[in-house]
PDB file of N, CA and C in Angstrom:
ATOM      1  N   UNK A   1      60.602  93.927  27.636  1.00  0.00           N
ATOM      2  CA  UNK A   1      60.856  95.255  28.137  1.00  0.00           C
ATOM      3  C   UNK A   1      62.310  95.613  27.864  1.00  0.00           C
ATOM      4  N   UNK A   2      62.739  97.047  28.071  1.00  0.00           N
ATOM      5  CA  UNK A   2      64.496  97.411  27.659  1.00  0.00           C
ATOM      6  C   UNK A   2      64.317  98.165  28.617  1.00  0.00           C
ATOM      7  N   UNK A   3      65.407  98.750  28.771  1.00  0.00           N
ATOM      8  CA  UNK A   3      66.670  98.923  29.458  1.00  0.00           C
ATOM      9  C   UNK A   3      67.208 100.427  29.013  1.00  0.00           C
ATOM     10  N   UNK A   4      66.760 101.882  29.162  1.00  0.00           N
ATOM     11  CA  UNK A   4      67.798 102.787  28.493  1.00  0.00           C
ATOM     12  C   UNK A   4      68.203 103.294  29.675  1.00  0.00           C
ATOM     13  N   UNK A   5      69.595 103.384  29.431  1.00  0.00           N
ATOM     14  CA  UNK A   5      71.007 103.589  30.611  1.00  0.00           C
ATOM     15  C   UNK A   5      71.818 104.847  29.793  1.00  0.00           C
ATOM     16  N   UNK A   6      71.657 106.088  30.824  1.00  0.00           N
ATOM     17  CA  UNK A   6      72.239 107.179  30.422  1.00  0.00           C
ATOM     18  C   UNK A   6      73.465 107.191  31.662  1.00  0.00           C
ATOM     19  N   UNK A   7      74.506 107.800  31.101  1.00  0.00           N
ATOM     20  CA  UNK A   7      75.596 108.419  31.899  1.00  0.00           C
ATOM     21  C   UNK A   7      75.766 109.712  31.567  1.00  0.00           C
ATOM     22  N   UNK A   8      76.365 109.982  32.625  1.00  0.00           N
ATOM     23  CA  UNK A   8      76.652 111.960  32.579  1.00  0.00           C
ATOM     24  C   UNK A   8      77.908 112.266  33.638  1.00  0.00           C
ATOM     25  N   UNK A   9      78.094 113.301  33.738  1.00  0.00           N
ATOM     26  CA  UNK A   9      78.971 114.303  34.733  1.00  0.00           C
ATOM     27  C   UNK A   9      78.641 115.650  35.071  1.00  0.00           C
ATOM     28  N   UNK A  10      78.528 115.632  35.833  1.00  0.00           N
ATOM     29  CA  UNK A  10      77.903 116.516  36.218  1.00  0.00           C
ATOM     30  C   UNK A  10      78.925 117.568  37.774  1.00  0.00           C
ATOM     31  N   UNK A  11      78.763 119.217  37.748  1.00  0.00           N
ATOM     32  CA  UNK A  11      79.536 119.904  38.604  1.00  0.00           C
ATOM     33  C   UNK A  11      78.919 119.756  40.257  1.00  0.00           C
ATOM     34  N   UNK A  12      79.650 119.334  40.930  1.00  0.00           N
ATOM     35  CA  UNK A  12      79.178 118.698  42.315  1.00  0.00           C
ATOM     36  C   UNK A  12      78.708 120.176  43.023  1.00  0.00           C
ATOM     37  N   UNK A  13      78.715 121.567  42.489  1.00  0.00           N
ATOM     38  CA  UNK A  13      78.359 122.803  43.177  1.00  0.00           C
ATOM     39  C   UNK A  13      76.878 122.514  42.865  1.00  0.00           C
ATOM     40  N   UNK A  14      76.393 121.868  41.884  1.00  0.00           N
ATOM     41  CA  UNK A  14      75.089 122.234  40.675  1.00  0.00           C
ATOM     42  C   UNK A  14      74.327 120.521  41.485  1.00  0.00           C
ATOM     43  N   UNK A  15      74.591 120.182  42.190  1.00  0.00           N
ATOM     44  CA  UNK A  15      74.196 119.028  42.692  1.00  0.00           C
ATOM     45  C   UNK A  15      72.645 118.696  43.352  1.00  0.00           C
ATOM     46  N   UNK A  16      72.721 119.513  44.127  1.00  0.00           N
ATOM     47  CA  UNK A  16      70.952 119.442  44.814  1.00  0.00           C
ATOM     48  C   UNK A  16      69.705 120.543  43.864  1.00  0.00           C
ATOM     49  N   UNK A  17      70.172 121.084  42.897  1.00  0.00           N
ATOM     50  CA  UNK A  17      69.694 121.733  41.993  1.00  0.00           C
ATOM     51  C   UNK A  17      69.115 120.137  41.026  1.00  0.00           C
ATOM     52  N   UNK A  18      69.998 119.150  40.664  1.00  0.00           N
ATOM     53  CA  UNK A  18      69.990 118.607  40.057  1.00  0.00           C
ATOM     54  C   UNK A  18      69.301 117.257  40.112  1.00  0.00           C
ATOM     55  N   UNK A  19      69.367 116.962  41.866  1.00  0.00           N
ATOM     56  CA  UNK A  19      68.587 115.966  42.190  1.00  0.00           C
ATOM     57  C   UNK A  19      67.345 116.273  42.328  1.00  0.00           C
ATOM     58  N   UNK A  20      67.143 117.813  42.823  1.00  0.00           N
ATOM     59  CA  UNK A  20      65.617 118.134  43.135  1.00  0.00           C
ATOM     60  C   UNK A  20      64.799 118.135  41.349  1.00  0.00           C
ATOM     61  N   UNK A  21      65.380 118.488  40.366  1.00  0.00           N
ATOM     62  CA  UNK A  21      64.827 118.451  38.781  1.00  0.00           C
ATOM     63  C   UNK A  21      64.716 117.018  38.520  1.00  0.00           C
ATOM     64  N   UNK A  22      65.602 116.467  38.766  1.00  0.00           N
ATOM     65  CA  UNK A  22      64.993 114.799  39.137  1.00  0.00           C
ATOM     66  C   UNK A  22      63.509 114.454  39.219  1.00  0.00           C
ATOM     67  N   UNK A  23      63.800 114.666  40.570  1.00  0.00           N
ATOM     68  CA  UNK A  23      62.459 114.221  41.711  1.00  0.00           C
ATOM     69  C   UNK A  23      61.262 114.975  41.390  1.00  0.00           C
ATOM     70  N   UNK A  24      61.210 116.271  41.322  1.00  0.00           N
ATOM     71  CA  UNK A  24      60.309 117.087  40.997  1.00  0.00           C
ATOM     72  C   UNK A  24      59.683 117.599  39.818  1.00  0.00           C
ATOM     73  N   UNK A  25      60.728 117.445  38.706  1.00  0.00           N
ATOM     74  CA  UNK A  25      60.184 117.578  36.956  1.00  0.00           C
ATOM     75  C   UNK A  25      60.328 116.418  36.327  1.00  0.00           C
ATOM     76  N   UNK A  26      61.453 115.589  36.127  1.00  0.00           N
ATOM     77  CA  UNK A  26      62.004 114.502  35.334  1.00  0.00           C
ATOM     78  C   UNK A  26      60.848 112.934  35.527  1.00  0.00           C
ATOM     79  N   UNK A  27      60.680 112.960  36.555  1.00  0.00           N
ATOM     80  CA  UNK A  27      60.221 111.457  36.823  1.00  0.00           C
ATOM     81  C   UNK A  27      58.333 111.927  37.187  1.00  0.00           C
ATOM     82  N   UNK A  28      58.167 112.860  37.570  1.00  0.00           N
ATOM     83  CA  UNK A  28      56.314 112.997  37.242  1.00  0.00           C
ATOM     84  C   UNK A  28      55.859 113.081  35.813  1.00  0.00           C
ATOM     85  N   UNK A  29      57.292 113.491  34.541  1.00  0.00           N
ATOM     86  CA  UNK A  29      56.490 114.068  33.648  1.00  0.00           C
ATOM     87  C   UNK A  29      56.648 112.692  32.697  1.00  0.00           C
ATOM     88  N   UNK A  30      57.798 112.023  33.330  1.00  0.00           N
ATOM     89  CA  UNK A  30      58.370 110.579  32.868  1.00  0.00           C
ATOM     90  C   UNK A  30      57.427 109.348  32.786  1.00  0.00           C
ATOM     91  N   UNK A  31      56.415 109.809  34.011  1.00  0.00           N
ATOM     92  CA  UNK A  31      55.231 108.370  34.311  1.00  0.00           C
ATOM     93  C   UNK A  31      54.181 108.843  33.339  1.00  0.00           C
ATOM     94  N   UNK A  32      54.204 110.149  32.726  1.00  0.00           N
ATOM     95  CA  UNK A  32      53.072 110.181  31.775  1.00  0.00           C
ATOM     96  C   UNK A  32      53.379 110.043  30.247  1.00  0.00           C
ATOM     97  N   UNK A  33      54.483 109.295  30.230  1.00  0.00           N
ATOM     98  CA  UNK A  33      54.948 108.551  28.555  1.00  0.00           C
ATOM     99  C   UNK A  33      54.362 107.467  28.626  1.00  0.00           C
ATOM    100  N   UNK A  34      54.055 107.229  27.156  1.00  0.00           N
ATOM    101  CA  UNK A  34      53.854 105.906  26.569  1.00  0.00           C
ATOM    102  C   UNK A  34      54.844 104.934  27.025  1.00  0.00           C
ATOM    103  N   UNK A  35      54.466 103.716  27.487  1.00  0.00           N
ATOM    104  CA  UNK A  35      55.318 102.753  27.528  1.00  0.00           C
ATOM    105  C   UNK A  35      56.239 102.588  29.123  1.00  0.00           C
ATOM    106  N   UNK A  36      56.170 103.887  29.536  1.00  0.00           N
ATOM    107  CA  UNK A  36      57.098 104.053  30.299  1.00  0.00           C
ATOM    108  C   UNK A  36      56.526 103.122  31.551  1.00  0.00           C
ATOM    109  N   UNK A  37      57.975 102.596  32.152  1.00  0.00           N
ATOM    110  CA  UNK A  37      57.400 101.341  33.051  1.00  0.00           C
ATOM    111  C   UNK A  37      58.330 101.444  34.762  1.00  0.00           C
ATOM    112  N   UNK A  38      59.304 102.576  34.559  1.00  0.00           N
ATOM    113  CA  UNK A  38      60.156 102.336  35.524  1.00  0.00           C
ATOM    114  C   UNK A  38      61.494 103.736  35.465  1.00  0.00           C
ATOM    115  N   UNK A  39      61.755 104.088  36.628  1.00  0.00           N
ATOM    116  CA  UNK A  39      62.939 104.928  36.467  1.00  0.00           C
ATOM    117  C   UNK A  39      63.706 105.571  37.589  1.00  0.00           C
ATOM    118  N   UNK A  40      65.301 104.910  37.884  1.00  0.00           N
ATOM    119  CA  UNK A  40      66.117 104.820  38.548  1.00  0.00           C
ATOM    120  C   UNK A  40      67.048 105.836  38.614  1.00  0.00           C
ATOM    121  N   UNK A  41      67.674 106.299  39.194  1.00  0.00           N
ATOM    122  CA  UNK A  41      68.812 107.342  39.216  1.00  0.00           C
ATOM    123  C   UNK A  41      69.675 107.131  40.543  1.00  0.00           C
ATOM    124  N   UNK A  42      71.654 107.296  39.847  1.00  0.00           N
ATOM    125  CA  UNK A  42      72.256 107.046  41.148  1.00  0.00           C
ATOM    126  C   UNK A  42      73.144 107.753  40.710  1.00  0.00           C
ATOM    127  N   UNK A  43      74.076 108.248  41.741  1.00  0.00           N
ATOM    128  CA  UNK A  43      74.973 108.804  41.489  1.00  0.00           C
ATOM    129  C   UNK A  43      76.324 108.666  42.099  1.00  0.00           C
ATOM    130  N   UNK A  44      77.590 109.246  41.904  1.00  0.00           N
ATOM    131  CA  UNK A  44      78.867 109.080  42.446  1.00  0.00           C
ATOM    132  C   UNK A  44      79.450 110.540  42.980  1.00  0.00           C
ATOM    133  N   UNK A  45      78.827 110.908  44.055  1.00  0.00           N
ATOM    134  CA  UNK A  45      79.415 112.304  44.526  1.00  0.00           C
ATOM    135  C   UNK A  45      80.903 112.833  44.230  1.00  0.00           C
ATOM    136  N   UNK A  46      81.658 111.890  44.643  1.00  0.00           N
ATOM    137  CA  UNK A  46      83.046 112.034  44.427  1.00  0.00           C
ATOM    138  C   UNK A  46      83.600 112.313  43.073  1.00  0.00           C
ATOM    139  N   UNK A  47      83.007 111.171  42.379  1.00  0.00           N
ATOM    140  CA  UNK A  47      83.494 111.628  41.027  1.00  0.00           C
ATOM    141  C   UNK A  47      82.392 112.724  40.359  1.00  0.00           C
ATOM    142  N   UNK A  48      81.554 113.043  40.797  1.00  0.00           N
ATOM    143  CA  UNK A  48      80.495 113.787  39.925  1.00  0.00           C
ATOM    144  C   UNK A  48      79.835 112.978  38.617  1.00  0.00           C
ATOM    145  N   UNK A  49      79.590 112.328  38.855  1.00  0.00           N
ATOM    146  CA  UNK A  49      79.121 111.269  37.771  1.00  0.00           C
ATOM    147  C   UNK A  49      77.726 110.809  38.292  1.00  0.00           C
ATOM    148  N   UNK A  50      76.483 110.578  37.177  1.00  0.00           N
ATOM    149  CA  UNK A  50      75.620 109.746  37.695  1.00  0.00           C
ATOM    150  C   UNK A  50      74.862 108.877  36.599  1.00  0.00           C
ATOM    151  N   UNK A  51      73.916 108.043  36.863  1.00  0.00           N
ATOM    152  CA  UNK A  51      73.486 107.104  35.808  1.00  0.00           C
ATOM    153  C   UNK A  51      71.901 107.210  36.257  1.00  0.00           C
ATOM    154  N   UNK A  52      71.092 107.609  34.514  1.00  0.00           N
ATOM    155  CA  UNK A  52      69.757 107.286  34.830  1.00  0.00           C
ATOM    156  C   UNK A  52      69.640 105.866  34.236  1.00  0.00           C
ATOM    157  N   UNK A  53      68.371 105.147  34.460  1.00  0.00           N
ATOM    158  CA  UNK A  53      68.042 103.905  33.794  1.00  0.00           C
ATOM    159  C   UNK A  53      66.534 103.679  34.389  1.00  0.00           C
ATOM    160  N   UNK A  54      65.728 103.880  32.716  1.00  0.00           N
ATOM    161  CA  UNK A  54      64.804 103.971  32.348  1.00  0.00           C
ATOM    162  C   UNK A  54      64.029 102.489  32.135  1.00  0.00           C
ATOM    163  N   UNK A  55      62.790 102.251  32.273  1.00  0.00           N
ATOM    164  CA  UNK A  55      62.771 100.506  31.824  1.00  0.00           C
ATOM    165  C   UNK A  55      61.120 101.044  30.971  1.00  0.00           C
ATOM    166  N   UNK A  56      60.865 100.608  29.654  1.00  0.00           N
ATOM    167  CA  UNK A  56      60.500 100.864  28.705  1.00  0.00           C
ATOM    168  C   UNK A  56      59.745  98.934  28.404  1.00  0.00           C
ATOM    169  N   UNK A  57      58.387  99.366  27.748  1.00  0.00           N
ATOM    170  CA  UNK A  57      57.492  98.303  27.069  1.00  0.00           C
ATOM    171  C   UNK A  57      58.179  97.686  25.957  1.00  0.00           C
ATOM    172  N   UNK A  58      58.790  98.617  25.414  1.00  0.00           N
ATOM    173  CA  UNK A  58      59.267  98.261  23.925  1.00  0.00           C
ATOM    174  C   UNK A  58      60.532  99.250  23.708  1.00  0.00           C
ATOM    175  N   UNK A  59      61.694  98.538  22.703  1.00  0.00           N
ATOM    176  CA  UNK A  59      62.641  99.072  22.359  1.00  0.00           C
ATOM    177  C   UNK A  59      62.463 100.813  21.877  1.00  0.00           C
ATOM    178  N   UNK A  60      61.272 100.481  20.703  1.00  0.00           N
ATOM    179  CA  UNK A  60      61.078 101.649  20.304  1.00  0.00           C
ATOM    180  C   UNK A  60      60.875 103.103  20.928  1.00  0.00           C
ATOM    181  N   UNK A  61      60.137 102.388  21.974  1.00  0.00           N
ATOM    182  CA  UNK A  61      59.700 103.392  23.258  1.00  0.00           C
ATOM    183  C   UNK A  61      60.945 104.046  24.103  1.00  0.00           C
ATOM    184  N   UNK A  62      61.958 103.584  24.591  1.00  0.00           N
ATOM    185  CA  UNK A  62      62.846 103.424  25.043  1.00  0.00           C
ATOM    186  C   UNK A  62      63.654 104.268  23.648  1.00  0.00           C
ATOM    187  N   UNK A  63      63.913 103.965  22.928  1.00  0.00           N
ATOM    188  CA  UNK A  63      65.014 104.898  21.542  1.00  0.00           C
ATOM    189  C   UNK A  63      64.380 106.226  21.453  1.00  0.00           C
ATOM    190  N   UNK A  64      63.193 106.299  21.836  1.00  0.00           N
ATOM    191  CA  UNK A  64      62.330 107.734  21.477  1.00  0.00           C
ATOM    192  C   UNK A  64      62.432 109.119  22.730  1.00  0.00           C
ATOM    193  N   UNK A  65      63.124 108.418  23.494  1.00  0.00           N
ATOM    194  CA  UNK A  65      63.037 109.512  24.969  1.00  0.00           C
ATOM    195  C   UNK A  65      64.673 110.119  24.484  1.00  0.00           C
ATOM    196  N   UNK A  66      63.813 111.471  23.748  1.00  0.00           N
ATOM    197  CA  UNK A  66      64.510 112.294  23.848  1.00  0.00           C
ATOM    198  C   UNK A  66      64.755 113.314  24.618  1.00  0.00           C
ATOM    199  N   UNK A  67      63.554 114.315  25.163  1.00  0.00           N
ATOM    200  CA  UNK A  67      63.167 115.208  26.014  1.00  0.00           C
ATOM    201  C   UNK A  67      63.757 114.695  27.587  1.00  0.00           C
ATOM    202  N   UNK A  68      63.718 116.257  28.049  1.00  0.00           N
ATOM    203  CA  UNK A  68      64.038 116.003  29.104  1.00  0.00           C
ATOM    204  C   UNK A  68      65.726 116.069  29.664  1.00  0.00           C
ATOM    205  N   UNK A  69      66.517 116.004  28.888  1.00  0.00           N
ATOM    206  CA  UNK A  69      68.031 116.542  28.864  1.00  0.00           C
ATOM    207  C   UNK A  69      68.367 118.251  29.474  1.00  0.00           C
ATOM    208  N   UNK A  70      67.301 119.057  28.522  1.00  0.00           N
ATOM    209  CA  UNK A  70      67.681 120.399  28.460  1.00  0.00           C
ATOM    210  C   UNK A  70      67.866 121.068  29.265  1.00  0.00           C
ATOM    211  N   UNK A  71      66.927 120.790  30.737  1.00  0.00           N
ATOM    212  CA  UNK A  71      67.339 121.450  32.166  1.00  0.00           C
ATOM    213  C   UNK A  71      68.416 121.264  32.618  1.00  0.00           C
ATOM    214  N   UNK A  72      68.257 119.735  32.224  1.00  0.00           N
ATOM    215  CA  UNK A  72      70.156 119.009  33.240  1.00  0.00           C
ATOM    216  C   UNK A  72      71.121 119.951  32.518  1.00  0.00           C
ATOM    217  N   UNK A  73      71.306 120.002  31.113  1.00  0.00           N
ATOM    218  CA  UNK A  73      72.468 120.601  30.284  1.00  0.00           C
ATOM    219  C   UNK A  73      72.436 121.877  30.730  1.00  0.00           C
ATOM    220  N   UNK A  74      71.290 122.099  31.567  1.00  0.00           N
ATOM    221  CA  UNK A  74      72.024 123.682  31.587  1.00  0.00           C
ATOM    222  C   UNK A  74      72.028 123.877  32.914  1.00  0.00           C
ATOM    223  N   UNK A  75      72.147 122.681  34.069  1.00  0.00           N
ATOM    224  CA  UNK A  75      73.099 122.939  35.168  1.00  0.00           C
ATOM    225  C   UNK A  75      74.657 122.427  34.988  1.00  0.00           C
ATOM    226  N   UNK A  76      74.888 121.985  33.302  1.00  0.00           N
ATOM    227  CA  UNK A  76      76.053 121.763  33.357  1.00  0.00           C
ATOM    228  C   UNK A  76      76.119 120.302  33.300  1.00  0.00           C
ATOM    229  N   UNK A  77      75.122 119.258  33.077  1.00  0.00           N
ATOM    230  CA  UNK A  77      75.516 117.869  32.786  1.00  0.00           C
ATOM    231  C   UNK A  77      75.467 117.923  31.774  1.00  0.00           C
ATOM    232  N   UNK A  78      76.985 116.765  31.436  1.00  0.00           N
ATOM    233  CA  UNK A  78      77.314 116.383  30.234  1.00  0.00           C
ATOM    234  C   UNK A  78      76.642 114.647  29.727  1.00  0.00           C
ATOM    235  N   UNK A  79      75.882 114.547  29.403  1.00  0.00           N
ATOM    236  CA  UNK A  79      75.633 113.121  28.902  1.00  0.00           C
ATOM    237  C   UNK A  79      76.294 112.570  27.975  1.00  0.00           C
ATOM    238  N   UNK A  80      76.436 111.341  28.027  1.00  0.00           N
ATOM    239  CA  UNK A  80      76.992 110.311  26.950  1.00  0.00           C
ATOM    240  C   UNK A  80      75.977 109.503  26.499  1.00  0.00           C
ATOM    241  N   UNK A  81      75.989 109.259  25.400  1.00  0.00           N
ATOM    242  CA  UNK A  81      75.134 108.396  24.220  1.00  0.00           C
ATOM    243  C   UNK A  81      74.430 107.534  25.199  1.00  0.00           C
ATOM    244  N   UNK A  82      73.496 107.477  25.309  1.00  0.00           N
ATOM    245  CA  UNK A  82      72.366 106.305  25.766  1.00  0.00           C
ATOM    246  C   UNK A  82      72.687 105.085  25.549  1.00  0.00           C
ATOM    247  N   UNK A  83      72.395 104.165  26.316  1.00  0.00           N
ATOM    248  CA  UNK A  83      72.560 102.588  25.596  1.00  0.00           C
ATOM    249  C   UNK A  83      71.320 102.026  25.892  1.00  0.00           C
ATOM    250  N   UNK A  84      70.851 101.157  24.866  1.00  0.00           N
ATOM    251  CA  UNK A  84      69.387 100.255  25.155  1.00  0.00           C
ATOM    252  C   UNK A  84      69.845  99.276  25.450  1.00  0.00           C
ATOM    253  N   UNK A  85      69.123  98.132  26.316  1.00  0.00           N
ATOM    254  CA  UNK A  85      69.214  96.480  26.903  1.00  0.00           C
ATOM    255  C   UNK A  85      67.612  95.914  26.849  1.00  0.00           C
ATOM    256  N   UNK A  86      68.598  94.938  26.091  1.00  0.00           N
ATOM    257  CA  UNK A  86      66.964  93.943  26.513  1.00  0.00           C
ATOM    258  C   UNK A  86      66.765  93.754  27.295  1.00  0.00           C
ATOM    259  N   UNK A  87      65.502  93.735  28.499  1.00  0.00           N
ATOM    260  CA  UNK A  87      65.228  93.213  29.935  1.00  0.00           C
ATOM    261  C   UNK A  87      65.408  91.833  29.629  1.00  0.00           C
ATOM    262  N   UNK A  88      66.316  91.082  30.601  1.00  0.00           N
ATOM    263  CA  UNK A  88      65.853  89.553  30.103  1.00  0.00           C
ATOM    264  C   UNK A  88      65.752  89.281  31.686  1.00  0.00           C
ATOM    265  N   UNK A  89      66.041  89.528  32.959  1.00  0.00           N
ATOM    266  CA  UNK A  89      66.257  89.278  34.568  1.00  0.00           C
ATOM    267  C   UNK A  89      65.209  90.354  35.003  1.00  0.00           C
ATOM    268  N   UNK A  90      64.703  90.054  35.648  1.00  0.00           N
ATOM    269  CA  UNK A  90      64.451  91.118  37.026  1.00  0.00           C
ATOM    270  C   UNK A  90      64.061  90.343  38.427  1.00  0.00           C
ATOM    271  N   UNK A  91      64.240  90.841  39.224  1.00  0.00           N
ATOM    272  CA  UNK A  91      64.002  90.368  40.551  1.00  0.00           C
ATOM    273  C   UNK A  91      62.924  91.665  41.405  1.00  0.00           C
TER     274      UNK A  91
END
């Protein structure tokens, strides 16, 4: 299994706009991908910063999640390049 770990920043006014697109669009439409096995979100109020992390069957699966950005970007999160991980731990 992998590991895709997004970071962003995001405007702390645009905040409960942002968690509710979460909860309510991002992660129902997320459990109906291929592969898809898992998906986390946290954030840093203070700094306006938060991290998704996705857990994926296969690398490929995981490199292919593109969708799903376009709402956030237009409350104003900025993302940074994705990173993939091999699962090798879980508890």
């Amino acid at each position: 299994m992998y590991l895709r770990v997004t970071h962003g920043r995001y405007h702390r006014d645009h905040e409960a706009a942002i968690l509710r697109l979460a909860r309510e669009v991002l992660l129902p439409n997320a459990r109906l991908l291929p592969g898809f096995r898992g998906f986390q979100v946290g954030i840093d109020r203070e700094a306006g910063r938060l991290v998704g992390v996705t857990v994926w069957e296969t690398r490929e699966y995981a490199e292919a999640l593109a969708a799903g950005r376009g709402p956030f970007e237009a409350l104003g999160v900025e993302f940074e390049a994705p990173l993939i991980y091999e699962l090798v731990a879980s508890a």
